[in-house]
N, C-alpha and C. Protein backbone atom coordinates (compact mmCIF):
# COMPACT_ATOMS: atom_id res chain seq x y z
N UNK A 1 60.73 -69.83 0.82
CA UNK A 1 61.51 -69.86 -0.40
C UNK A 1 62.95 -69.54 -0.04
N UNK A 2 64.05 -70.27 -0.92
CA UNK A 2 65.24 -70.21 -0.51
C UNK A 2 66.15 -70.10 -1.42
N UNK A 3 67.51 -69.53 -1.75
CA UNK A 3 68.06 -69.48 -2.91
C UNK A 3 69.31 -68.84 -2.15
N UNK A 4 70.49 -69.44 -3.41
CA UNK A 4 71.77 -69.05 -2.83
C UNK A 4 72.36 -67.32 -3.56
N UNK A 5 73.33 -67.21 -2.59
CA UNK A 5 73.63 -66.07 -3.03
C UNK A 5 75.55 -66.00 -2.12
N UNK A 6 76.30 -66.03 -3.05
CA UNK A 6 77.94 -65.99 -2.69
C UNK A 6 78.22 -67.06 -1.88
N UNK A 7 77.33 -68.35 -2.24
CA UNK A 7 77.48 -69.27 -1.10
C UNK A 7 76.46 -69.31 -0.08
N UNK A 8 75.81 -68.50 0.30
CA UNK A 8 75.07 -68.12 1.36
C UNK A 8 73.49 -68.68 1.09
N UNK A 9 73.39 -69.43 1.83
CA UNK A 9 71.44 -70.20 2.05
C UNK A 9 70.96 -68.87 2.38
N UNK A 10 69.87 -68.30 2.27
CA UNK A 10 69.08 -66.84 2.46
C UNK A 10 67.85 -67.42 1.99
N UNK A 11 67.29 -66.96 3.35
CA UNK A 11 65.66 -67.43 3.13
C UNK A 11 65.30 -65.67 2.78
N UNK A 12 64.19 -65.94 1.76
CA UNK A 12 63.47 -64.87 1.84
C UNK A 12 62.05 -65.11 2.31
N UNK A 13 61.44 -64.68 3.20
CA UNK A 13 60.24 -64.53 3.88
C UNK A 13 58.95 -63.94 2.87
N UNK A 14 58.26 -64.56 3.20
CA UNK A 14 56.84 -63.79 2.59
C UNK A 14 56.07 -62.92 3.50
N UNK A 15 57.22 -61.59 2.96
CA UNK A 15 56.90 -60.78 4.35
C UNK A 15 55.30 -59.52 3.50
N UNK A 16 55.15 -59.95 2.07
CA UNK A 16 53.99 -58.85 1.75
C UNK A 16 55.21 -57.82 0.22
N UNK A 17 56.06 -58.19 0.72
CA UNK A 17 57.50 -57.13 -0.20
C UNK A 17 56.70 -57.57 -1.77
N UNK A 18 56.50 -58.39 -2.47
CA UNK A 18 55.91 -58.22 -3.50
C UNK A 18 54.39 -58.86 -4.40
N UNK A 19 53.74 -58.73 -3.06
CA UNK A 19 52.27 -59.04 -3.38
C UNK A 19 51.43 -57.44 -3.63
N UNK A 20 51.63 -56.55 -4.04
CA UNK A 20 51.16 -55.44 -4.65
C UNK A 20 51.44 -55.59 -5.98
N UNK A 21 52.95 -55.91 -6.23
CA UNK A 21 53.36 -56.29 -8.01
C UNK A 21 52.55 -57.43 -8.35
N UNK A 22 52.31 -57.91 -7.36
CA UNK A 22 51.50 -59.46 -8.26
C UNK A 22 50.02 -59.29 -8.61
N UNK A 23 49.48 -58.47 -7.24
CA UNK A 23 48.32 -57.84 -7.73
C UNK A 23 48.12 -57.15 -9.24
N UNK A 24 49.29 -55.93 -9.50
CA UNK A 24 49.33 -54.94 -10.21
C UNK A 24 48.88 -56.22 -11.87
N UNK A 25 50.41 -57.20 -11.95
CA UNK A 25 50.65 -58.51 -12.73
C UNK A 25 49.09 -59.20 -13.42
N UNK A 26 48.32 -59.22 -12.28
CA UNK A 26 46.96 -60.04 -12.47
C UNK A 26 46.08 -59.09 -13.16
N UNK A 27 45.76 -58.17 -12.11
CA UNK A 27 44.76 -57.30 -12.86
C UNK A 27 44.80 -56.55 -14.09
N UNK A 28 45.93 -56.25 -14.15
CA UNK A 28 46.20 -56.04 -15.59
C UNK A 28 46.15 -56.30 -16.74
N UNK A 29 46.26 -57.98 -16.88
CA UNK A 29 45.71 -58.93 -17.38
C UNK A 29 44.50 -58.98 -17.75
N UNK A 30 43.70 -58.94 -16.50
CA UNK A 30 42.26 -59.28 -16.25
C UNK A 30 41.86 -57.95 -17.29
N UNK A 31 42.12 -57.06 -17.48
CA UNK A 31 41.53 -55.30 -18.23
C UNK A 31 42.15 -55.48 -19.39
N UNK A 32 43.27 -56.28 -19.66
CA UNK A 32 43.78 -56.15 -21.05
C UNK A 32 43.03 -57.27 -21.69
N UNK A 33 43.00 -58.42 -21.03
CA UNK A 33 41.81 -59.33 -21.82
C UNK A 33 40.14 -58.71 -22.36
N UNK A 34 39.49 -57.88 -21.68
CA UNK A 34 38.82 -57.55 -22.07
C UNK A 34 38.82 -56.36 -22.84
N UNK A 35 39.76 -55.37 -22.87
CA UNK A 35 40.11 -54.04 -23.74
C UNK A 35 41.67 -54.29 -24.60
N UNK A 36 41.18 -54.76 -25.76
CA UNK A 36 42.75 -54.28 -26.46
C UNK A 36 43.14 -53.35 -26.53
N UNK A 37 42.59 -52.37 -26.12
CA UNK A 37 43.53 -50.78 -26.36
C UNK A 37 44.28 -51.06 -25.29
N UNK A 38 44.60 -51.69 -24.55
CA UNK A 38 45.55 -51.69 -23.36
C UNK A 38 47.22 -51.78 -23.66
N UNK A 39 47.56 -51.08 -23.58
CA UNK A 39 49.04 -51.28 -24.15
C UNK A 39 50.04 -51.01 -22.85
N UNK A 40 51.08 -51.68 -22.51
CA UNK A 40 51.95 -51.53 -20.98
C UNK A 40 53.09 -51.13 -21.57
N UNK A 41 53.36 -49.93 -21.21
CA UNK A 41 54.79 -49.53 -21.21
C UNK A 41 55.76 -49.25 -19.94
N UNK A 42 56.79 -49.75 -20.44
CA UNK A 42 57.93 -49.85 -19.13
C UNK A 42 59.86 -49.58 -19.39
N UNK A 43 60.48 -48.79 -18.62
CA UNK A 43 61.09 -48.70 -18.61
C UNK A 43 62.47 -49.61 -18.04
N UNK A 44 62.31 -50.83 -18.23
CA UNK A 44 63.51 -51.41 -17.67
C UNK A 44 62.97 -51.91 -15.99
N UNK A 45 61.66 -51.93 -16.11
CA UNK A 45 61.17 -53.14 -14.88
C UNK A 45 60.10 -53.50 -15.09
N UNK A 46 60.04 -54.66 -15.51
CA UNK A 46 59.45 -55.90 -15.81
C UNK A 46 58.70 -57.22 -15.01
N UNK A 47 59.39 -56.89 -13.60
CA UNK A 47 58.41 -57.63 -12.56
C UNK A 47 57.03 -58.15 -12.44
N UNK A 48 56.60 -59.25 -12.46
CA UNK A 48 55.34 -59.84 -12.57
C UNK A 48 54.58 -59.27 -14.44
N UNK A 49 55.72 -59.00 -15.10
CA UNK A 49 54.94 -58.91 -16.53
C UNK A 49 54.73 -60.22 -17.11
N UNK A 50 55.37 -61.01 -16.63
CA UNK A 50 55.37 -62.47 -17.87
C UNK A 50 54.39 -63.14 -18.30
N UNK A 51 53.47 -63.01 -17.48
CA UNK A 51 51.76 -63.21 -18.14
C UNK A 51 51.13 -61.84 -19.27
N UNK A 52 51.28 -61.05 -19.23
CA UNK A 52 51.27 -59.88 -19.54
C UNK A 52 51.86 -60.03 -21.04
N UNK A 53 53.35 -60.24 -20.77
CA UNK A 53 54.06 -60.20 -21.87
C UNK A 53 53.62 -61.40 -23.15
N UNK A 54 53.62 -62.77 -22.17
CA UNK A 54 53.07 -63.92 -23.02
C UNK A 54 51.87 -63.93 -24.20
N UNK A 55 50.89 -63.34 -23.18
CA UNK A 55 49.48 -63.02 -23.83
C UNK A 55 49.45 -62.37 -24.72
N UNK A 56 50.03 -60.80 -25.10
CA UNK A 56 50.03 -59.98 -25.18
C UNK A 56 51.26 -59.29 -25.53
N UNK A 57 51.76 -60.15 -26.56
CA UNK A 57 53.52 -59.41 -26.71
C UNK A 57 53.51 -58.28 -27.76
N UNK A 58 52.49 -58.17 -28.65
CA UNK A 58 52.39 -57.16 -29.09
C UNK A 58 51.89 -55.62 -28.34
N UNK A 59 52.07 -56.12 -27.46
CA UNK A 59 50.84 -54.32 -26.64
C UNK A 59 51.92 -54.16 -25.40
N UNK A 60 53.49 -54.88 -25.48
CA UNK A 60 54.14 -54.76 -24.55
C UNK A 60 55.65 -54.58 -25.21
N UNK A 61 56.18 -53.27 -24.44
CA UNK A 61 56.45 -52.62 -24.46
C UNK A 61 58.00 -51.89 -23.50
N UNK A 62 58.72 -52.58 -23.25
CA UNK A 62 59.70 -52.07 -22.90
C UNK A 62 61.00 -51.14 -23.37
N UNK A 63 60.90 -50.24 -23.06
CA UNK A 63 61.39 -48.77 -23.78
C UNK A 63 62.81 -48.31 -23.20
N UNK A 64 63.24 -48.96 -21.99
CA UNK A 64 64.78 -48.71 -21.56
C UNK A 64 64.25 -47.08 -20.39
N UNK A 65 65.51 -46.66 -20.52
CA UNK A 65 65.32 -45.57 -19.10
C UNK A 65 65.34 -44.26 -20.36
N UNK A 66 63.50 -44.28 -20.60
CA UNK A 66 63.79 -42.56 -21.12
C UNK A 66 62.49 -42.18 -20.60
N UNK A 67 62.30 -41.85 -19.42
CA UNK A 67 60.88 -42.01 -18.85
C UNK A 67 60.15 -40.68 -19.91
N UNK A 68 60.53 -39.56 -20.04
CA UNK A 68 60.04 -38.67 -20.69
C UNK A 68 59.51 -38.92 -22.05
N UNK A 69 60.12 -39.73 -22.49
CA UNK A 69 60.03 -40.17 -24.12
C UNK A 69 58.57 -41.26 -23.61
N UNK A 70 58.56 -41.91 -22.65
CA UNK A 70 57.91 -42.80 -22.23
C UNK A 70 56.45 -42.36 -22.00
N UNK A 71 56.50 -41.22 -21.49
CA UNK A 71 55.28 -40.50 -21.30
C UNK A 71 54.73 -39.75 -22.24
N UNK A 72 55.30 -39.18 -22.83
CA UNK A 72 55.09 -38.65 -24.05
C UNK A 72 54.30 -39.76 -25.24
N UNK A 73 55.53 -40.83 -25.26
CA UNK A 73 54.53 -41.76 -26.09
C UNK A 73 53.14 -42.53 -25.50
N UNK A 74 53.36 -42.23 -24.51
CA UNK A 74 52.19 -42.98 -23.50
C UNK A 74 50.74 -41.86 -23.99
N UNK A 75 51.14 -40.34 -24.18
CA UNK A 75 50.06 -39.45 -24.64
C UNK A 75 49.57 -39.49 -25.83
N UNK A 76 49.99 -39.42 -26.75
CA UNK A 76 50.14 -39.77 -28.27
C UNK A 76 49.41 -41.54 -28.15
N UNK A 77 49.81 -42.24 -27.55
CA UNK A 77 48.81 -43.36 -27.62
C UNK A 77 47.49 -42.88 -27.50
N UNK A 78 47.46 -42.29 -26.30
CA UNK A 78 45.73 -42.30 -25.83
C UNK A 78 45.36 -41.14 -26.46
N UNK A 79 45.76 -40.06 -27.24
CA UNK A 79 45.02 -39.23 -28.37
C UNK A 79 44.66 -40.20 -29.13
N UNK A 80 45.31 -41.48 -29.76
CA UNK A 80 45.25 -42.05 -31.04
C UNK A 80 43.78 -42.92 -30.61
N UNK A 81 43.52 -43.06 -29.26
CA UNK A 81 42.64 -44.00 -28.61
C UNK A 81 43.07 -45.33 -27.96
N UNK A 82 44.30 -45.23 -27.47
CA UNK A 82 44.83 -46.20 -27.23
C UNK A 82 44.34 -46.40 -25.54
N UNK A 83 44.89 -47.25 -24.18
CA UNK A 83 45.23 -47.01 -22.78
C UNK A 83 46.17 -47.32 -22.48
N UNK A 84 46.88 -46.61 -22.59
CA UNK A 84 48.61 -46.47 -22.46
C UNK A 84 48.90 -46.93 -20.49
N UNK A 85 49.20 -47.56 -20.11
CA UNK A 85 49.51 -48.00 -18.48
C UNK A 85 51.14 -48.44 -18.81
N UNK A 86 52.03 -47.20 -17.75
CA UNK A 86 52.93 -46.75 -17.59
C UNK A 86 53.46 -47.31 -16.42
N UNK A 87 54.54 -48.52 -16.22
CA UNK A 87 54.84 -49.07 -14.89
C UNK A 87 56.31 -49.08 -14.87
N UNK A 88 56.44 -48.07 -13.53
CA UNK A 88 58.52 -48.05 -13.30
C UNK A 88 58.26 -48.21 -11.71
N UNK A 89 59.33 -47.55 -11.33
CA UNK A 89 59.61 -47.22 -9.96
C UNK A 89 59.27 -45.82 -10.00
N UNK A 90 58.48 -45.64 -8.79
CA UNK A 90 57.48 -44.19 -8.80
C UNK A 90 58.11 -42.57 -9.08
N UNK A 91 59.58 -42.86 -8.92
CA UNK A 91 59.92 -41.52 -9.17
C UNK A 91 60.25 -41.28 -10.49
N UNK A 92 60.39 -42.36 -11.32
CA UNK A 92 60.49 -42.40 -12.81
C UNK A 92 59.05 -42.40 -13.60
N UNK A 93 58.26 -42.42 -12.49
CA UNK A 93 57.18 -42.33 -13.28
C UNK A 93 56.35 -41.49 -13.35
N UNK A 94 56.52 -40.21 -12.19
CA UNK A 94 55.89 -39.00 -12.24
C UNK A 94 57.21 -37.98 -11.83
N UNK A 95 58.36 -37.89 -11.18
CA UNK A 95 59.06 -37.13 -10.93
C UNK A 95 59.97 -36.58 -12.78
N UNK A 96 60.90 -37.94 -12.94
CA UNK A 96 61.25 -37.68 -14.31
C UNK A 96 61.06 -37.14 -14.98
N UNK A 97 59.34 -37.68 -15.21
CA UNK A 97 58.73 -37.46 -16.77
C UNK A 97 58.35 -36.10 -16.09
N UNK A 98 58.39 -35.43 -15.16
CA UNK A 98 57.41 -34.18 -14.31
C UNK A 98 56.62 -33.35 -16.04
N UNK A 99 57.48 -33.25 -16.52
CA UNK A 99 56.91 -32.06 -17.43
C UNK A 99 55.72 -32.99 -18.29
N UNK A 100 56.56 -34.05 -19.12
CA UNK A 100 55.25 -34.29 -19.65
C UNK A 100 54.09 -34.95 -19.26
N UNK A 101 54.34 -35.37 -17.47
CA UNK A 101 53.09 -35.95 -17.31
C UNK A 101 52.14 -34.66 -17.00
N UNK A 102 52.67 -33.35 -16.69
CA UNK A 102 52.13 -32.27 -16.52
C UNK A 102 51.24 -31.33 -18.00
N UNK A 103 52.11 -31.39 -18.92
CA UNK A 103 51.49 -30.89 -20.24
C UNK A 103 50.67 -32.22 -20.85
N UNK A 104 51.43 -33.13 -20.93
CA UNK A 104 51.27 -34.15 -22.29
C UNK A 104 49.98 -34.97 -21.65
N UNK A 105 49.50 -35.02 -20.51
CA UNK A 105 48.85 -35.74 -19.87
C UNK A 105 48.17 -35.26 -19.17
N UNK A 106 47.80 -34.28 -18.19
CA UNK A 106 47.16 -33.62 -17.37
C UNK A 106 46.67 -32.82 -17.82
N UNK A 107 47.20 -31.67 -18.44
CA UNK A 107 46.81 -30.65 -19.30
C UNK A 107 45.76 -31.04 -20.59
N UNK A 108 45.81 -32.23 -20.85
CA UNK A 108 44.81 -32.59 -21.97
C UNK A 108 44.28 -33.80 -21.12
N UNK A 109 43.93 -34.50 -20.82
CA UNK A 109 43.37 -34.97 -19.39
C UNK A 109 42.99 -36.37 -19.96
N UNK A 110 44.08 -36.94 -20.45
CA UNK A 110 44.56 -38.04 -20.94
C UNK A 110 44.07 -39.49 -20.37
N UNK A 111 43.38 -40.27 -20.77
CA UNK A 111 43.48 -41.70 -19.67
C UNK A 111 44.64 -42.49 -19.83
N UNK A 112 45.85 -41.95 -19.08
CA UNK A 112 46.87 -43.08 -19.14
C UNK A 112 47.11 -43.28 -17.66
N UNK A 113 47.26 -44.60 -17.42
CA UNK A 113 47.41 -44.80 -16.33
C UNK A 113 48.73 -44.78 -15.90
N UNK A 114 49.11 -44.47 -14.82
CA UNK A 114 50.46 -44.42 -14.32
C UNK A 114 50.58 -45.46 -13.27
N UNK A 115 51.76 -46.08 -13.13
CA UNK A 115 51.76 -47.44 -12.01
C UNK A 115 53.13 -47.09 -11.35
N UNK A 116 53.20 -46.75 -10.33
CA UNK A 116 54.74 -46.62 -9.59
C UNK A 116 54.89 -47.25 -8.40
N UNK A 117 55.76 -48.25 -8.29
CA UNK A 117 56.32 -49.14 -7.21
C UNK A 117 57.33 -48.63 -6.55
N UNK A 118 57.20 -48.58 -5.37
CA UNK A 118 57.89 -47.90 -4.26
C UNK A 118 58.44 -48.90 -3.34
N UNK A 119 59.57 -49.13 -3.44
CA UNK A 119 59.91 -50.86 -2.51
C UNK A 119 61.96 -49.90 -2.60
N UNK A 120 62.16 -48.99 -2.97
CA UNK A 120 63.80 -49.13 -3.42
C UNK A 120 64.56 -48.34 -2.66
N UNK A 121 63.99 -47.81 -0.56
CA UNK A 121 64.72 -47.06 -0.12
C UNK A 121 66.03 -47.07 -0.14
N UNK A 122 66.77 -47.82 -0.26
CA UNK A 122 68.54 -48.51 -0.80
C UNK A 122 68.69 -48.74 -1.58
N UNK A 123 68.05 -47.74 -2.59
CA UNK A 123 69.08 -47.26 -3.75
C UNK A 123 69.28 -46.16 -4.10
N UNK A 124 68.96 -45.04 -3.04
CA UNK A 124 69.48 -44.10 -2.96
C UNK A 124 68.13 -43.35 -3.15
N UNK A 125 68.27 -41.69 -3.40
CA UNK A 125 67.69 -40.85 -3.38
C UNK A 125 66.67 -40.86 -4.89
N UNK A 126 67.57 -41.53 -6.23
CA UNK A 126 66.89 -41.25 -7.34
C UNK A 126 66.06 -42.27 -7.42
N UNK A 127 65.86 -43.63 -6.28
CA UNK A 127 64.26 -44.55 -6.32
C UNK A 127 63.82 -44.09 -5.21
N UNK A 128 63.97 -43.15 -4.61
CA UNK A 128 63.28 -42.85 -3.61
C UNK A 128 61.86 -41.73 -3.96
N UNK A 129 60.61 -41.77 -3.67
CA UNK A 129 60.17 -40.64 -4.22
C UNK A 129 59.73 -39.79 -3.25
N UNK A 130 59.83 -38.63 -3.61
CA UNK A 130 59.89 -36.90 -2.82
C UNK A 130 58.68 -37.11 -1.72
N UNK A 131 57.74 -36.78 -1.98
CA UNK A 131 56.43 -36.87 -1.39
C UNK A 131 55.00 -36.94 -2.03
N UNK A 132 55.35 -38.08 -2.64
CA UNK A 132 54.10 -38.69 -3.76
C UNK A 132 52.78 -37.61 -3.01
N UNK A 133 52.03 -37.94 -2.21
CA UNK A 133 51.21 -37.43 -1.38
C UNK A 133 50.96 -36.00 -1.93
N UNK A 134 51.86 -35.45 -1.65
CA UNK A 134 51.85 -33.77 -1.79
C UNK A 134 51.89 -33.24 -3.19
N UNK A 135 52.89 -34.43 -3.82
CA UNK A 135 53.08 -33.91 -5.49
C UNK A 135 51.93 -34.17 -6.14
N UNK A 136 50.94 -34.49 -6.05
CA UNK A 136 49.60 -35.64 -6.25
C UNK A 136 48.61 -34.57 -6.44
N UNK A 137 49.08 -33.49 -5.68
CA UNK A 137 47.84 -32.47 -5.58
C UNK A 137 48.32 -31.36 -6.14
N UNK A 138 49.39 -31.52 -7.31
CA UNK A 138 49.86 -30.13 -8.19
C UNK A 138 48.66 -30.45 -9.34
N UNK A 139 48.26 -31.83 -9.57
CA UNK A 139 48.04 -31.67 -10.96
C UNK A 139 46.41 -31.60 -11.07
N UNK A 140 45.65 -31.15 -12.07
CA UNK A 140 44.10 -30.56 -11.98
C UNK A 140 43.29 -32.05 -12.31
N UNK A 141 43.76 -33.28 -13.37
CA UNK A 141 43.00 -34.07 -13.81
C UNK A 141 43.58 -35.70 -12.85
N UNK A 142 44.91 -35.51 -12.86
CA UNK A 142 45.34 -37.01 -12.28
C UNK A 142 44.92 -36.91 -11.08
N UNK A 143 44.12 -38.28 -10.71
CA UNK A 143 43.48 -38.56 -9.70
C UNK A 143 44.78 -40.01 -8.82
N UNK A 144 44.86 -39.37 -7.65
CA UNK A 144 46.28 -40.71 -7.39
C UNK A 144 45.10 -40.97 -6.35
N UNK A 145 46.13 -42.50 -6.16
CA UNK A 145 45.35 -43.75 -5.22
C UNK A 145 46.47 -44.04 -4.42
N UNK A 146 46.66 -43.79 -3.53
CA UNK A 146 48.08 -44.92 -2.28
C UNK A 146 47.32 -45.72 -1.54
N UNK A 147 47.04 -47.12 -2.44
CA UNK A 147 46.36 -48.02 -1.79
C UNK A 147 47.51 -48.90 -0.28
N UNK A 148 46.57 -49.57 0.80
CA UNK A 148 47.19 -49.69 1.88
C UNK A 148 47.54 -51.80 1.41
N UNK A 149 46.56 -51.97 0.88
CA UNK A 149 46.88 -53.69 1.22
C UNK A 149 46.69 -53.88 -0.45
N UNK A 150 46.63 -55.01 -0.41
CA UNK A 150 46.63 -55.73 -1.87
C UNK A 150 45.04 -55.78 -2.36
N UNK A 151 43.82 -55.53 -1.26
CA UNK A 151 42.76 -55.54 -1.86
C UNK A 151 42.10 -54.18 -2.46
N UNK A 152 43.28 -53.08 -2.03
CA UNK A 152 42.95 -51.83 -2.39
C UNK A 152 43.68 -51.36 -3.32
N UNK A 153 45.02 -52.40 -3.54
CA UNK A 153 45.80 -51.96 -4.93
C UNK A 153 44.62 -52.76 -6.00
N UNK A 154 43.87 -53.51 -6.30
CA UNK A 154 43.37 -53.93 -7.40
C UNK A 154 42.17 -53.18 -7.73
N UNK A 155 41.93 -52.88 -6.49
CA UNK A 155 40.37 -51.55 -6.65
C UNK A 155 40.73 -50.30 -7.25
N UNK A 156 42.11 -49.92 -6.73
CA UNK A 156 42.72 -48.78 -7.02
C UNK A 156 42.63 -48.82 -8.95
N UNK A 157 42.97 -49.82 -9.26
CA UNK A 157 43.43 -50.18 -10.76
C UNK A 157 42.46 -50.15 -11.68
N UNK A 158 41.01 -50.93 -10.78
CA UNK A 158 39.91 -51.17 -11.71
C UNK A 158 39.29 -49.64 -12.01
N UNK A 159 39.46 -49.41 -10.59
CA UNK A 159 38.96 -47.42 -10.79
C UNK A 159 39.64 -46.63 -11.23
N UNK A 160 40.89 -46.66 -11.62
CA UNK A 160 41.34 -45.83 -12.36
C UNK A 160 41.68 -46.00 -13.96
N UNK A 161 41.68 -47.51 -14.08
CA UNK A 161 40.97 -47.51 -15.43
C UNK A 161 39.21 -47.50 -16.06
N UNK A 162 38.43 -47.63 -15.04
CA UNK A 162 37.28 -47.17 -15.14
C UNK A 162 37.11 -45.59 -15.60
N UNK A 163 37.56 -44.56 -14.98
CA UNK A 163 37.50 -43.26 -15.03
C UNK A 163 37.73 -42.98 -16.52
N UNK A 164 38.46 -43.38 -16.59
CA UNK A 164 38.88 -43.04 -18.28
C UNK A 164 39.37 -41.41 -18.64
N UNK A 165 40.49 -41.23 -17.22
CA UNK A 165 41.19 -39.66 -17.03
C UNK A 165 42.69 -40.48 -16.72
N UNK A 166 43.44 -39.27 -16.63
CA UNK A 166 44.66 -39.50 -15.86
C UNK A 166 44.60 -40.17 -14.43
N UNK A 167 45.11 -41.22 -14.00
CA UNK A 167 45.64 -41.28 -13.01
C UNK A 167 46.62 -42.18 -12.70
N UNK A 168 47.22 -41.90 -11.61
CA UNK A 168 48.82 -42.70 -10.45
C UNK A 168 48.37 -43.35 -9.55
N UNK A 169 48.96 -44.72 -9.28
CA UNK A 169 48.67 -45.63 -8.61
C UNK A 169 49.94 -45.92 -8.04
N UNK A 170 50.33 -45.53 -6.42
CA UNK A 170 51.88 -45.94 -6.11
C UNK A 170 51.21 -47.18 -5.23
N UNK A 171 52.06 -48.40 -5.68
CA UNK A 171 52.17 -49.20 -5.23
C UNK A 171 53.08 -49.37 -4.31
N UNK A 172 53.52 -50.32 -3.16
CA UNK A 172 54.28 -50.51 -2.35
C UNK A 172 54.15 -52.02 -1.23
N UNK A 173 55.34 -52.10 -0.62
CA UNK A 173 55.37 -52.78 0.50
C UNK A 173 54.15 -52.98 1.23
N UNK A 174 53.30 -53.75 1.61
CA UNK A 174 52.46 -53.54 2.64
C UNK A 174 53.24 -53.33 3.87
N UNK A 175 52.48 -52.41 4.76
CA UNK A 175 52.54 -51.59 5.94
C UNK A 175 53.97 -50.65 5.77
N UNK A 176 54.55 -50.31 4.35
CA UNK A 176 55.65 -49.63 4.58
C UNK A 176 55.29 -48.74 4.14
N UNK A 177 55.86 -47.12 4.41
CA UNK A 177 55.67 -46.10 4.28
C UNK A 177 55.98 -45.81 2.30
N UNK A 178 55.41 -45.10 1.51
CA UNK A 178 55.64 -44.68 0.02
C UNK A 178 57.01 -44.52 0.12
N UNK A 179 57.76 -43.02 1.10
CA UNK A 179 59.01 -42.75 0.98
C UNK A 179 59.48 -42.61 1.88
């Protein structure tokens, strides 16, 4: 695939950089077709939603950059009985919101799913996230997944909407490190 940019021919390679989002894109689909409580909320990234969105424009949801407000309403869904699935860039999606994914979600042991894509070392420190890994094991109910390839990001998804608890799913680069 090829496309210009300031003049410039730039191939981009199908190096794996966004076959986890496409995974995330499909399966999502695949769980919202069969469960309408599925509702996707997002803060201002939208990547591989357009099937999502098409199908399903009522249960979608783009909310701008208030990740806290985001999570919060993401809790209040799933009291009401909703499955609130929460997709940013990973540090907006558990660092940000820290408090209310900690009270509003963990603490009442919520099934909302959390989805965080990790692809943004160059853009500085605030898409970068801390140490998903380590932060993963503050909380008592969210169960996280750092799946390695694309056949373990969709397993990751089906099982953590299976559970029907909290959990984080950081997505990423294949073979690149979370942070």
């Amino acid at each position: 695939m090829a496309f210009q940019l300031a003049g410039r021919r730039i191939r981009r390679e199908s190096d794996g950089r966004t076959r986890m989002r496409k995974i995330f894109g499909k399966t999502i689909v695949k769980i919202a077709e069969k469960d309408p409580r599925v509702v996707l909320l997002t803060g201002d990234v939208e990547q591989e939603m357009d099937t999502f969105k098409e199908l399903f424009p009522d249960r979608f949801f783009n909310l701008g950059m208030c990740e806290q407000s985001i999570t919060s309403l993401a809790a209040g869904l799933a009291i009401d009985g909703f499955r609130p699935v929460i997709y940013s860039i990973s540090p907006f999606v558990i660092e940000r919101p820290y408090e209310q994914v900690k009270i509003d979600i963990d603490e009442q042991n919520l099934p909302v799913l959390l989805i965080g894509y990790s692809d943004y070392p160059t853009h500085g420190p605030t898409h970068r996230p801390l140490n998903p890994e380590r932060l993963a094991t503050v909380f008592k109910n969210v169960k996280s997944y750092f799946p390695e390839t694309e056949e373990a990001a969709e397993k990751a998804m089906l099982d953590a909407y299976l559970i029907k608890s909290p959990a984080m799913i950081y997505l990423k680069k294949n073979g690149s490190p979370i942070f």
